[in-house]
Protein backbone atom coordinates (compact mmCIF):
# COMPACT_ATOMS: atom_id res chain seq x y z
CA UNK A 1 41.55 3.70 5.09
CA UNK A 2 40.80 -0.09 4.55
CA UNK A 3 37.95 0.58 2.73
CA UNK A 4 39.74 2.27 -0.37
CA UNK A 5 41.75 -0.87 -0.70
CA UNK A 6 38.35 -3.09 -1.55
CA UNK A 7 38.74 -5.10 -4.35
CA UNK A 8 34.47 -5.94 -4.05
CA UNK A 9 33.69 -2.04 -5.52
CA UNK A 10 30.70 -1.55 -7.36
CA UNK A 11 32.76 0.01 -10.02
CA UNK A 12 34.02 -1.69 -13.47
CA UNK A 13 37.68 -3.36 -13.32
CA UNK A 14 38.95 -0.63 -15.85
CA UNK A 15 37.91 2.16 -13.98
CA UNK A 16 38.64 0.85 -9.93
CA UNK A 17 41.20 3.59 -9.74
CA UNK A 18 42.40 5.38 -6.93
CA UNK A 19 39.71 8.10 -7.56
CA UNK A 20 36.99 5.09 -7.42
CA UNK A 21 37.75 3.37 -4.56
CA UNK A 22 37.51 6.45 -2.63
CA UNK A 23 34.42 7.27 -3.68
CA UNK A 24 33.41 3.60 -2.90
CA UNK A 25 34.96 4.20 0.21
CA UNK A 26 32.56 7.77 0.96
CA UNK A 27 29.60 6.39 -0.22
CA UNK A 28 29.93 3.39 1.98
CA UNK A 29 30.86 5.69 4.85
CA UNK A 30 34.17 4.39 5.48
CA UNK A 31 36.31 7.13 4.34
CA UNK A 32 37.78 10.29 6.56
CA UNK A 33 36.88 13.61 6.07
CA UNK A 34 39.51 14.58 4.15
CA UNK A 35 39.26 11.80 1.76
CA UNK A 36 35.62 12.90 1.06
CA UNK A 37 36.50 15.88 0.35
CA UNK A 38 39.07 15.18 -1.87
CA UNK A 39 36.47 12.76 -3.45
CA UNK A 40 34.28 15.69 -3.93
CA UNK A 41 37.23 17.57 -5.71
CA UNK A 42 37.58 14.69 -8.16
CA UNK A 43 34.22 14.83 -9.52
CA UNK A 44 34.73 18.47 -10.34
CA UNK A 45 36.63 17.39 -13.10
CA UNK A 46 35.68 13.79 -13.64
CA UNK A 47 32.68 13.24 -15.65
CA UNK A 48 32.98 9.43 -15.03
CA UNK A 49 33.42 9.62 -11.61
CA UNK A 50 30.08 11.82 -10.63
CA UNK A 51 27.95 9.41 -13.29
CA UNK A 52 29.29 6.60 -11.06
CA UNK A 53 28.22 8.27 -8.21
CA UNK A 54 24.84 9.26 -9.67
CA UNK A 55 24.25 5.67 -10.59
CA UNK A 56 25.45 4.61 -7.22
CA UNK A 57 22.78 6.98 -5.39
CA UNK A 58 20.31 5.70 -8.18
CA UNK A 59 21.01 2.02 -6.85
CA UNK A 60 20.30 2.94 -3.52
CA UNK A 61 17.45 4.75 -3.87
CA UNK A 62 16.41 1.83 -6.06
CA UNK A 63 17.20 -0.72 -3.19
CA UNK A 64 15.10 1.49 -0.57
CA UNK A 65 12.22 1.78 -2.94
CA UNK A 66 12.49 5.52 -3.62
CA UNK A 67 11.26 6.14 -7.70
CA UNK A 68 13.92 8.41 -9.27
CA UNK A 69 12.56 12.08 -10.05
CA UNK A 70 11.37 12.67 -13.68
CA UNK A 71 13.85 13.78 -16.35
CA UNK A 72 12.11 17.16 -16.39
CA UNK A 73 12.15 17.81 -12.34
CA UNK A 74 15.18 20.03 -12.31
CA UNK A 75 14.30 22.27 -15.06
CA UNK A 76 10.75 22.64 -13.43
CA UNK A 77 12.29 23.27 -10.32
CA UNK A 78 14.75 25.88 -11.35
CA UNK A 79 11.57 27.51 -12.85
CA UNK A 80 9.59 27.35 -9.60
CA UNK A 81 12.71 28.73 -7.80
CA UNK A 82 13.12 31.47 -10.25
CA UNK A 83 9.87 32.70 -9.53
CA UNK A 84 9.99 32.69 -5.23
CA UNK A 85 10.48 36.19 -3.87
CA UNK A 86 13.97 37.28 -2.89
CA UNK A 87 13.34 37.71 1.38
CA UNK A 88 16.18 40.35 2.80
CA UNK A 89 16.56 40.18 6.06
């Protein structure tokens, strides 16, 4: 759990609250399961917390050389999907 008490997040002063640092602390790895998940429970209802981790994700992909996806990718692929055949098994 010494990860969620970094002062070094990539987060804005303001907003390094508890629900920041653990999501800090996921992204980097370093929390347990159960903080994850609880991480993932926050952004449910935390619009500032899932930009931050969109924008964190962005970074990295950034920092790896991966080009973000074009505004328009998830409504094209929502339209491809709609459009697959249903397979019962």
């Amino acid at each position: 759990m010494s990860a969620l008490l970094k002062s070094d997040t990539l987060f804005p002063a303001e907003q390094a609250d508890d629900s920041y640092l653990m999501l800090s602390a996921a992204l980097d790895g370093e929390a347990t399961r159960a903080e994850t998940e609880a991480c993932v429970t926050a952004m449910k209802h935390n619009d500032g917390l899932r930009q931050a981790w969109s924008e964190s994700h962005l970074v990295g992909d950034l920092m790896r050389g991966v080009m973000p996806a074009s505004d328009d990718y998830m409504s094209r692929f929502s339209a491809q999907l709609a459009v697959e055949p249903t397979v019962l098994a």
